[in-house]
PDB file of N, CA and C in Angstrom:
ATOM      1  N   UNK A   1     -41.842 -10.348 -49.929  1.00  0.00           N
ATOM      2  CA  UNK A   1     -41.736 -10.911 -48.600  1.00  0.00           C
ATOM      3  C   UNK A   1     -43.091 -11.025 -47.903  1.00  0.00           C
ATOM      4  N   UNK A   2     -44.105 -10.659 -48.551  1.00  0.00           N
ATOM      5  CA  UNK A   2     -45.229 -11.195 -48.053  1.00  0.00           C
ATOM      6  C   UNK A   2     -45.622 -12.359 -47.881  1.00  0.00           C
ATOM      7  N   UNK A   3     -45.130 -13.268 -48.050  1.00  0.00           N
ATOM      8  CA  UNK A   3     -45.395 -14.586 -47.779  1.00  0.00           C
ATOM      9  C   UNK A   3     -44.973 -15.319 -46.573  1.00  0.00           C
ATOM     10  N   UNK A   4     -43.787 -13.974 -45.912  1.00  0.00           N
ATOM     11  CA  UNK A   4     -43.240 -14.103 -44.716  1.00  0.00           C
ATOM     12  C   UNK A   4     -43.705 -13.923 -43.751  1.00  0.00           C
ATOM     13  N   UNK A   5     -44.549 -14.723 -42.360  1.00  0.00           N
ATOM     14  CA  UNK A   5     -44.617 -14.745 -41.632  1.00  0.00           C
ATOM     15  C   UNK A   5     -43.970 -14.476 -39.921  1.00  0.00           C
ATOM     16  N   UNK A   6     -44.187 -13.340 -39.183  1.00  0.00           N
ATOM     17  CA  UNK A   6     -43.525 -13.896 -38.033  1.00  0.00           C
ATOM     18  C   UNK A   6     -43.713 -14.858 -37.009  1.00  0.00           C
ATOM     19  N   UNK A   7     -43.498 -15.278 -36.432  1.00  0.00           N
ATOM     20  CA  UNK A   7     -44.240 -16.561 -35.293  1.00  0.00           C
ATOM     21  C   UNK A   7     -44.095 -15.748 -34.027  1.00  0.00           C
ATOM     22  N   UNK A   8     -45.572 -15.629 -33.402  1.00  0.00           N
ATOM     23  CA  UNK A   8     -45.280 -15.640 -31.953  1.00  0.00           C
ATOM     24  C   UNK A   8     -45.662 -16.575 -31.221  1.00  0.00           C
ATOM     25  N   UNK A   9     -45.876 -15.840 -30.052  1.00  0.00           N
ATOM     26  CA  UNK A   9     -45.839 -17.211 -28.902  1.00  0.00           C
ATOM     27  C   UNK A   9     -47.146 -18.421 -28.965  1.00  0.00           C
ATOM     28  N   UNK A  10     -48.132 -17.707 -29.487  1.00  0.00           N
ATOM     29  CA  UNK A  10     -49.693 -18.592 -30.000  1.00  0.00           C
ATOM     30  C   UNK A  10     -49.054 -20.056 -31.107  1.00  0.00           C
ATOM     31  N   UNK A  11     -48.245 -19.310 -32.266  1.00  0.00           N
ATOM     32  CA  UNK A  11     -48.011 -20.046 -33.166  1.00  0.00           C
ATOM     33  C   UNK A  11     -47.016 -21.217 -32.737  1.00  0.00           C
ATOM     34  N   UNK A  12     -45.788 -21.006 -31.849  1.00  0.00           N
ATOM     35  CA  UNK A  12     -45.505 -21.822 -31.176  1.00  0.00           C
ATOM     36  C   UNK A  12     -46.011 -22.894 -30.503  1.00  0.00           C
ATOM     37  N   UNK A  13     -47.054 -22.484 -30.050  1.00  0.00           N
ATOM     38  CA  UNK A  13     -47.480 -23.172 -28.612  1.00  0.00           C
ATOM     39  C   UNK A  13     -48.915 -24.052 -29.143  1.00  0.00           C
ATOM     40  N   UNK A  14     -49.480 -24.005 -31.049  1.00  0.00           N
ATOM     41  CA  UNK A  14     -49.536 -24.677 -31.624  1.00  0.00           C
ATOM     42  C   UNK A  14     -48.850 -25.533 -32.512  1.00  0.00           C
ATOM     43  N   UNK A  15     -47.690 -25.258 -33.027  1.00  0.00           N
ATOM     44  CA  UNK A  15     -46.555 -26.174 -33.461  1.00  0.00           C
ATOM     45  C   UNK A  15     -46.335 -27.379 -32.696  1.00  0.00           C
ATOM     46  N   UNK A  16     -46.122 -26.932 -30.916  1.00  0.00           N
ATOM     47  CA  UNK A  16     -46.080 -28.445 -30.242  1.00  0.00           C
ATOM     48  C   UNK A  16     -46.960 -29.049 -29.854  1.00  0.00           C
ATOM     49  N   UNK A  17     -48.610 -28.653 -30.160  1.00  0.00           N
ATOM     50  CA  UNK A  17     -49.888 -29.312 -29.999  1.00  0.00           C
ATOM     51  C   UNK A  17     -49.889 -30.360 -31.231  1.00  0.00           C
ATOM     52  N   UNK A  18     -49.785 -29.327 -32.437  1.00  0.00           N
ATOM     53  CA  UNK A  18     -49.643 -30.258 -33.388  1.00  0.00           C
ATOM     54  C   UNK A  18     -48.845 -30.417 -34.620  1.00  0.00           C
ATOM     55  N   UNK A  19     -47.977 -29.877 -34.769  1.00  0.00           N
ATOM     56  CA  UNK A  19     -46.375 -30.593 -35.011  1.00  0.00           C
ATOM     57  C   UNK A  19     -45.651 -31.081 -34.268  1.00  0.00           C
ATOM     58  N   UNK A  20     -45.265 -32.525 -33.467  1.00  0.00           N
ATOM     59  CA  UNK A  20     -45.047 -32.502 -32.717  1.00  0.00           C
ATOM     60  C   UNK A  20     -43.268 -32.896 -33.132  1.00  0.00           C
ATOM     61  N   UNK A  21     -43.557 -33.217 -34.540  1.00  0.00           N
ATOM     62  CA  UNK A  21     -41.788 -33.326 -35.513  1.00  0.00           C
ATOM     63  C   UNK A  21     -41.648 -32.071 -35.493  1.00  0.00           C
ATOM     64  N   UNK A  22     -41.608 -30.819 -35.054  1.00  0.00           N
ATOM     65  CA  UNK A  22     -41.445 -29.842 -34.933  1.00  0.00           C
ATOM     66  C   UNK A  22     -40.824 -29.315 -33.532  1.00  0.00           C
ATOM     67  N   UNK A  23     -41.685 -29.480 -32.457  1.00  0.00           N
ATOM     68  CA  UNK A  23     -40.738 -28.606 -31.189  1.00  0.00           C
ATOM     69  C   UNK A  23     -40.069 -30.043 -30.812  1.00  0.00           C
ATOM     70  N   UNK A  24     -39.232 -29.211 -30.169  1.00  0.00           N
ATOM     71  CA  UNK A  24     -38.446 -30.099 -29.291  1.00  0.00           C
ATOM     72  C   UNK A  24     -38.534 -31.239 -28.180  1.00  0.00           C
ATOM     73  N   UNK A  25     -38.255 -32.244 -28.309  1.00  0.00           N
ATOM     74  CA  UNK A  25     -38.567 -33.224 -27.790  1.00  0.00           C
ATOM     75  C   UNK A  25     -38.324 -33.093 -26.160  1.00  0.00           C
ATOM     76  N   UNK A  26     -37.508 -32.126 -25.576  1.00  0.00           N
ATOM     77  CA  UNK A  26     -37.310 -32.384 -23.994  1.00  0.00           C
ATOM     78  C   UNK A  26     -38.620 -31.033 -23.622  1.00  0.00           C
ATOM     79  N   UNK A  27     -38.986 -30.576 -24.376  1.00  0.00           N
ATOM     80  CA  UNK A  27     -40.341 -29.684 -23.933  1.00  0.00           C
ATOM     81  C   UNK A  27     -41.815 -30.203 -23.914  1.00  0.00           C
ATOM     82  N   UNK A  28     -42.495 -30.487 -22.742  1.00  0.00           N
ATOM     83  CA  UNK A  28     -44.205 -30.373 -22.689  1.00  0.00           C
ATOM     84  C   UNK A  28     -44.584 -29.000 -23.261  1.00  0.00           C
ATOM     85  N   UNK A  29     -45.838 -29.127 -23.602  1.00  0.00           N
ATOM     86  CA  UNK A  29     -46.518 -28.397 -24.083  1.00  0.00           C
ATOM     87  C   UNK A  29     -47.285 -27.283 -22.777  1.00  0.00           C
ATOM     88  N   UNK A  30     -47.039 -27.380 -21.708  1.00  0.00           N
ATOM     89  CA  UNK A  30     -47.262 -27.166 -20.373  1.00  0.00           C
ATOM     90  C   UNK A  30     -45.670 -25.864 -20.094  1.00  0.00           C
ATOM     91  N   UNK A  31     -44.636 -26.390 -20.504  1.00  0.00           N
ATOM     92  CA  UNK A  31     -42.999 -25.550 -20.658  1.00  0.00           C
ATOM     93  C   UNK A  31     -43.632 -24.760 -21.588  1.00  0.00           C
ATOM     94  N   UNK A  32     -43.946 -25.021 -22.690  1.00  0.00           N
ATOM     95  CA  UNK A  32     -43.690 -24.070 -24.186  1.00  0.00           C
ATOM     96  C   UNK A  32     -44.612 -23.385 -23.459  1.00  0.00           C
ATOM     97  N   UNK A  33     -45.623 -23.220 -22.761  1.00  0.00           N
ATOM     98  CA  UNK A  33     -46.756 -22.098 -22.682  1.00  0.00           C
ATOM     99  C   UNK A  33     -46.130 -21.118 -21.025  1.00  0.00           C
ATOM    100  N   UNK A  34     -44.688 -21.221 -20.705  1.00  0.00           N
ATOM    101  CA  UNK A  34     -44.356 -20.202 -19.539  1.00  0.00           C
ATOM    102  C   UNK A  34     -43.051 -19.819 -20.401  1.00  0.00           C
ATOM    103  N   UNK A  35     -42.601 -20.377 -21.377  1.00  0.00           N
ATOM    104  CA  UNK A  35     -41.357 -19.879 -22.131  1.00  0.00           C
ATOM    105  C   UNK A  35     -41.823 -18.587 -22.602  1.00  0.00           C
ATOM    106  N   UNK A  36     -40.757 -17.135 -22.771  1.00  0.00           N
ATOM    107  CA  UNK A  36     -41.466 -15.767 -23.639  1.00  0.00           C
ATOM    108  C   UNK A  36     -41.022 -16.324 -24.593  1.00  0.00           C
ATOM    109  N   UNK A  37     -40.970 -15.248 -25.419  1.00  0.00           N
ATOM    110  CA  UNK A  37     -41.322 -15.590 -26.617  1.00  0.00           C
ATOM    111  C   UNK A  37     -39.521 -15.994 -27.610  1.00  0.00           C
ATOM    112  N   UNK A  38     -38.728 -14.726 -27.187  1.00  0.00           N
ATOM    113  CA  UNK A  38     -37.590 -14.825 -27.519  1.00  0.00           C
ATOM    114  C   UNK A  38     -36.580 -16.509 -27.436  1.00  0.00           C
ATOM    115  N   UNK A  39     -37.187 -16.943 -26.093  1.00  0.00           N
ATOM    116  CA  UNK A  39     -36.492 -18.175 -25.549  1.00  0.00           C
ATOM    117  C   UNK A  39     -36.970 -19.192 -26.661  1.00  0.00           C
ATOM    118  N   UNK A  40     -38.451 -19.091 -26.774  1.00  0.00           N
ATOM    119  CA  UNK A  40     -39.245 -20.297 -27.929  1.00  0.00           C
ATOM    120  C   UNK A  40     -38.153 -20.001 -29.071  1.00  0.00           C
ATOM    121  N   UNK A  41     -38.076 -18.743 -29.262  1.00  0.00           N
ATOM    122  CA  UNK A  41     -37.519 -18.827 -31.326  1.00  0.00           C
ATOM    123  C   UNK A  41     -36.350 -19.405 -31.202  1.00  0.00           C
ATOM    124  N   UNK A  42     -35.431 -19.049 -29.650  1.00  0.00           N
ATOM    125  CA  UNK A  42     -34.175 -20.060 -29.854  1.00  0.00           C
ATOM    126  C   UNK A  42     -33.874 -21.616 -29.239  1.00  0.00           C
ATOM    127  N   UNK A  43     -35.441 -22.193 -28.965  1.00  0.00           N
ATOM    128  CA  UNK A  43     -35.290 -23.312 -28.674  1.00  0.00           C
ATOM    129  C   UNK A  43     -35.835 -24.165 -29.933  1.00  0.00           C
ATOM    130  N   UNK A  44     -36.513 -23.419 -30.333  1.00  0.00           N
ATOM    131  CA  UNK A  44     -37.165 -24.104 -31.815  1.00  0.00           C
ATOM    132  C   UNK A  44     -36.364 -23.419 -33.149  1.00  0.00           C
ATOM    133  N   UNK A  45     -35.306 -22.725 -32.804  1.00  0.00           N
ATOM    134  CA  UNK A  45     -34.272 -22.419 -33.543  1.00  0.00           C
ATOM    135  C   UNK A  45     -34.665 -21.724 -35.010  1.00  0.00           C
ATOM    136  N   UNK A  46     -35.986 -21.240 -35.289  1.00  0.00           N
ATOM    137  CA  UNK A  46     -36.499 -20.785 -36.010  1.00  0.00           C
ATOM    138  C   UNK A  46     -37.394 -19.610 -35.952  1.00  0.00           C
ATOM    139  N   UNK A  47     -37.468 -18.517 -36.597  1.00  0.00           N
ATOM    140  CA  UNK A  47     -38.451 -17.021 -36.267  1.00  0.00           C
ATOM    141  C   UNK A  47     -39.782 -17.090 -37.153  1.00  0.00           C
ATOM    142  N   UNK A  48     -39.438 -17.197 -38.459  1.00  0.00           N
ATOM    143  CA  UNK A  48     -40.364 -17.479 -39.178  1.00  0.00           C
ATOM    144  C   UNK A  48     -41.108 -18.226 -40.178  1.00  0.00           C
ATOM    145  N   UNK A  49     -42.285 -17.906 -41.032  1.00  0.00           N
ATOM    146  CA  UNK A  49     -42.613 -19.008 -41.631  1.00  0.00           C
ATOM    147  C   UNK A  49     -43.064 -18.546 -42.730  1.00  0.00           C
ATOM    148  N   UNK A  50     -42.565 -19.391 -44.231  1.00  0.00           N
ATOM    149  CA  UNK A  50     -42.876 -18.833 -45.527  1.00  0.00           C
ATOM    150  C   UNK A  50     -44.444 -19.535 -45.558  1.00  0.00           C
ATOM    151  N   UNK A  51     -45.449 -19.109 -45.777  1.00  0.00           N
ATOM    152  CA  UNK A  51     -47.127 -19.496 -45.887  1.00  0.00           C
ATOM    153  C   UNK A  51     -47.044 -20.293 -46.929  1.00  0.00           C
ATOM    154  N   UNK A  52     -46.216 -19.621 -48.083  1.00  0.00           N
ATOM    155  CA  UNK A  52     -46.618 -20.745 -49.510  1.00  0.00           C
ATOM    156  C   UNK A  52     -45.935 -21.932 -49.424  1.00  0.00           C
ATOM    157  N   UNK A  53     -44.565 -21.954 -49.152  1.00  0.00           N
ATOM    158  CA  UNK A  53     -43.986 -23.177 -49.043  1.00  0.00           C
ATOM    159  C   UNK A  53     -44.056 -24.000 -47.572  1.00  0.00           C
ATOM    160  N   UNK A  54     -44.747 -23.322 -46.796  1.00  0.00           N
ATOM    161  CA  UNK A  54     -44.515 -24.093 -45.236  1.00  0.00           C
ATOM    162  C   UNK A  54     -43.199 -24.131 -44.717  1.00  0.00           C
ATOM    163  N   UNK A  55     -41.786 -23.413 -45.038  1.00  0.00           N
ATOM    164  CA  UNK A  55     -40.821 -23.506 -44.630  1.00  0.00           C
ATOM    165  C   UNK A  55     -40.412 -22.848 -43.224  1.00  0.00           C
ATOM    166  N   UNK A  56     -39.162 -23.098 -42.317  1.00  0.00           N
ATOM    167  CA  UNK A  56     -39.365 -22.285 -41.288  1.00  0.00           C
ATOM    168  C   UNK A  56     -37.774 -21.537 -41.327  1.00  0.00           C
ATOM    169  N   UNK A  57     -37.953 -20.448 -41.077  1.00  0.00           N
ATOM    170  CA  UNK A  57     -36.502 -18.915 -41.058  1.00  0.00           C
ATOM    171  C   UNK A  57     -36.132 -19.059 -39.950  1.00  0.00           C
ATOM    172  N   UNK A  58     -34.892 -19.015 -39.964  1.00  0.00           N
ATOM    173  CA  UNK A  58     -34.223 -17.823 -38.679  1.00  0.00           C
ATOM    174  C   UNK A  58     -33.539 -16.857 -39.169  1.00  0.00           C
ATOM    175  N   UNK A  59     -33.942 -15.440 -38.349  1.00  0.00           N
ATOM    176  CA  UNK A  59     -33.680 -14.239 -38.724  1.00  0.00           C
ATOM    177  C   UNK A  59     -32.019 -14.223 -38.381  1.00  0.00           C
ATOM    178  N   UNK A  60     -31.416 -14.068 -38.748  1.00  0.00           N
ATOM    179  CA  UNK A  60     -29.700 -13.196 -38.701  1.00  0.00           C
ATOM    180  C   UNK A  60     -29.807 -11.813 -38.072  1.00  0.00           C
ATOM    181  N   UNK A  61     -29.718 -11.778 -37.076  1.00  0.00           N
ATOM    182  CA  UNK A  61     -29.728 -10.519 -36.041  1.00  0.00           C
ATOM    183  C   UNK A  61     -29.201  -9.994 -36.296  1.00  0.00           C
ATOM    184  N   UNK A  62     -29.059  -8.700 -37.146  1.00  0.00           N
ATOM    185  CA  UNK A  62     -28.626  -7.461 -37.815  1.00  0.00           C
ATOM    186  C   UNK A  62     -28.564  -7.439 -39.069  1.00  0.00           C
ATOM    187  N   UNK A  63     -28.787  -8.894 -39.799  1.00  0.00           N
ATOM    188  CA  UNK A  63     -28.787  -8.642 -41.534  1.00  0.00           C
ATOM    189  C   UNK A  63     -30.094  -8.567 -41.495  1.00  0.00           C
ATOM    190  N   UNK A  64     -31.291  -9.197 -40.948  1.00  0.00           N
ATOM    191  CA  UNK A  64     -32.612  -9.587 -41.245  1.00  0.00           C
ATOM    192  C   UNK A  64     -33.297  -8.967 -40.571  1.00  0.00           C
ATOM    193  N   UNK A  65     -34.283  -8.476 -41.334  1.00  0.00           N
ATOM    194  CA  UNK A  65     -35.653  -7.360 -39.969  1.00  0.00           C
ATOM    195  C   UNK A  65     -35.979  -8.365 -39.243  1.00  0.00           C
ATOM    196  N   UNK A  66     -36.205  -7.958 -38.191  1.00  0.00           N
ATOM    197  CA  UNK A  66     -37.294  -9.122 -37.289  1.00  0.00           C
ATOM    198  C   UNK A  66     -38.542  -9.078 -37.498  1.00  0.00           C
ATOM    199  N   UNK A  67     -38.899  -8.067 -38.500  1.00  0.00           N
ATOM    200  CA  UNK A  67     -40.309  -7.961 -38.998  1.00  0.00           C
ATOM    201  C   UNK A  67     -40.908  -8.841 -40.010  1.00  0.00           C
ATOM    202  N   UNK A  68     -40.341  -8.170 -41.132  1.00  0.00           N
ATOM    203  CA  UNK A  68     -40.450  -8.251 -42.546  1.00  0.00           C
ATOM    204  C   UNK A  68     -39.475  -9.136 -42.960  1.00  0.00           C
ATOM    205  N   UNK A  69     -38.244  -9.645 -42.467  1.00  0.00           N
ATOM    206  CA  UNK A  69     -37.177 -10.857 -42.698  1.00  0.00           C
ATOM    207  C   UNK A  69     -36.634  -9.917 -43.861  1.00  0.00           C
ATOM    208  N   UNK A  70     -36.618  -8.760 -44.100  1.00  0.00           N
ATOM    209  CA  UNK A  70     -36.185  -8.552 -45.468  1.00  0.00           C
ATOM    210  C   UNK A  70     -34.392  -8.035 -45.007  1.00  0.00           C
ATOM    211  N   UNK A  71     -34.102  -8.234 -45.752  1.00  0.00           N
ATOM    212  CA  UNK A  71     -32.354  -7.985 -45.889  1.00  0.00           C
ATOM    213  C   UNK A  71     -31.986  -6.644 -46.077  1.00  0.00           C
ATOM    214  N   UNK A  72     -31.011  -6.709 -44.322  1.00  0.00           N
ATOM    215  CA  UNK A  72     -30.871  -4.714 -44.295  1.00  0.00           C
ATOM    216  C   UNK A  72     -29.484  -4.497 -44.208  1.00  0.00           C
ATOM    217  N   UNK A  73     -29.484  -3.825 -45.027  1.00  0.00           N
ATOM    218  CA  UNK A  73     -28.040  -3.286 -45.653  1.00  0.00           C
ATOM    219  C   UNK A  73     -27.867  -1.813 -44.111  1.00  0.00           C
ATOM    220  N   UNK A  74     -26.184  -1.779 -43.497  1.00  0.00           N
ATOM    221  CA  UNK A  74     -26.015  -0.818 -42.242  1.00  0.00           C
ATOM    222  C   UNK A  74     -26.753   0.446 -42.086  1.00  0.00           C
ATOM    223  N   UNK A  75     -27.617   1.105 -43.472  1.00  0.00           N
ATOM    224  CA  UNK A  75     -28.016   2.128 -42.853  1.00  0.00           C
ATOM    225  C   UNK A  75     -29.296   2.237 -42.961  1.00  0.00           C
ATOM    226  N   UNK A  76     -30.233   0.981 -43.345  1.00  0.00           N
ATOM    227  CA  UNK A  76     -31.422   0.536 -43.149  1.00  0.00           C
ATOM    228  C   UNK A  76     -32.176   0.166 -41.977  1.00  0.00           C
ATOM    229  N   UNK A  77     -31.076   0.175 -40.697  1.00  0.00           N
ATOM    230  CA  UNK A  77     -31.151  -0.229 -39.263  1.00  0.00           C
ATOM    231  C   UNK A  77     -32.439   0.807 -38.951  1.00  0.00           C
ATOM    232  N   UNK A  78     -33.296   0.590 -38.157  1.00  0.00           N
ATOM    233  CA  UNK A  78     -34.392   1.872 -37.089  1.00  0.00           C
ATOM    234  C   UNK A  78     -32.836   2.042 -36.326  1.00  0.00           C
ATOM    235  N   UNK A  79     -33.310   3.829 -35.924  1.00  0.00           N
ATOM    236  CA  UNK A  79     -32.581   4.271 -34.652  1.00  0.00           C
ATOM    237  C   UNK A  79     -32.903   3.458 -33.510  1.00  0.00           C
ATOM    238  N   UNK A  80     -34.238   3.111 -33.647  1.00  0.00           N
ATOM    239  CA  UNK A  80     -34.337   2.896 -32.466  1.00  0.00           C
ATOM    240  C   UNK A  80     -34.446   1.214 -31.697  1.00  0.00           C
ATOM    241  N   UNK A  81     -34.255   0.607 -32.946  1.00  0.00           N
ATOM    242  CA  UNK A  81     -33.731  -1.025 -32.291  1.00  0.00           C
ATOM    243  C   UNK A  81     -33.366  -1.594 -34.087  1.00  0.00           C
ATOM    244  N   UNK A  82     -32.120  -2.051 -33.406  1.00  0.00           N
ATOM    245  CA  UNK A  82     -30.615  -2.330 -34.716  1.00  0.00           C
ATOM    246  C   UNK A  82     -31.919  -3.709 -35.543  1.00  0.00           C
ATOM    247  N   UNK A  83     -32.552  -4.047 -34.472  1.00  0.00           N
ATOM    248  CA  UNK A  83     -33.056  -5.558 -35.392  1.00  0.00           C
ATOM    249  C   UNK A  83     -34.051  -5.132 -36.287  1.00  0.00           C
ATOM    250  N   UNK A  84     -34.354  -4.098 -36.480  1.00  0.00           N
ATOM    251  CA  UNK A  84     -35.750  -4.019 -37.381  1.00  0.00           C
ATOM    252  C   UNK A  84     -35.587  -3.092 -38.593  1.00  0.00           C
ATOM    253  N   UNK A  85     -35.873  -2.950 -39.493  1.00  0.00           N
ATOM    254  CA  UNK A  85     -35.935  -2.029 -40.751  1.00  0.00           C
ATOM    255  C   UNK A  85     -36.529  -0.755 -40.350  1.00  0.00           C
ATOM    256  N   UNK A  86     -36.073   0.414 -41.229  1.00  0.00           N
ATOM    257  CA  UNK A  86     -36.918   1.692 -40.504  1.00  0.00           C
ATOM    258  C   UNK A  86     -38.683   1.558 -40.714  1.00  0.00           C
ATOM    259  N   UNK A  87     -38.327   0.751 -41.729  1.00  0.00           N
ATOM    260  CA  UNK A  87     -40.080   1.213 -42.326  1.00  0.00           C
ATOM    261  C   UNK A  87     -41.015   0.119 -41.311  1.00  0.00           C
ATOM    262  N   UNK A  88     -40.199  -0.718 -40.896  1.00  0.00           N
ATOM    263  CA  UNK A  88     -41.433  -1.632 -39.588  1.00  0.00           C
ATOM    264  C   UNK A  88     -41.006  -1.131 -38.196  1.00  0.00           C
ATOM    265  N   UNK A  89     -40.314   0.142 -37.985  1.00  0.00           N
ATOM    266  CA  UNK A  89     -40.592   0.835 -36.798  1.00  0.00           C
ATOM    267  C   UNK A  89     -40.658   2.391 -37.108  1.00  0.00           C
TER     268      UNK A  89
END
């Protein structure tokens, strides 16, 4: 899963500079830069990005780390937030 990328708000807010077949058409690039970050991944409906293939993820909120995207079986959860694997918190 190293090839897995997360996107934050920087990587976004170049996607609609220059992918512009990428963000969403009712957003300026002026919107994408007061959106946090959570709102971007569900307006661009995607979390992350594979580097080798250029593809883009969305994480499954409780199967998928929000880290590492890796696939977490119920007792792989952190105590301390359900979305992440223990070993990326």
């Amino acid at each position: 899963m190293k090839d897995i990328k997360k996107l934050e708000k920087e990587d976004f807010i170049n996607l609609t500079k220059n992918d512009s077949y990428l963000s969403p058409e009712d957003l300026s690039l002026e919107e994408v830069k007061k959106l946090k970050l959570n709102d971007l991944r569900k307006v661009f409906n995607f979390t992350h990005v594979d580097t080798k293939t250029n593809t883009y993820h969305k994480v499954i909120e409780g199967v998928n780390c929000m880290d590492c995207f890796a696939e977490m079986k119920n007792d792989e959860h952190s105590s301390i937030n359900k979305n992440y694997c223990r070993e990326c918190l």
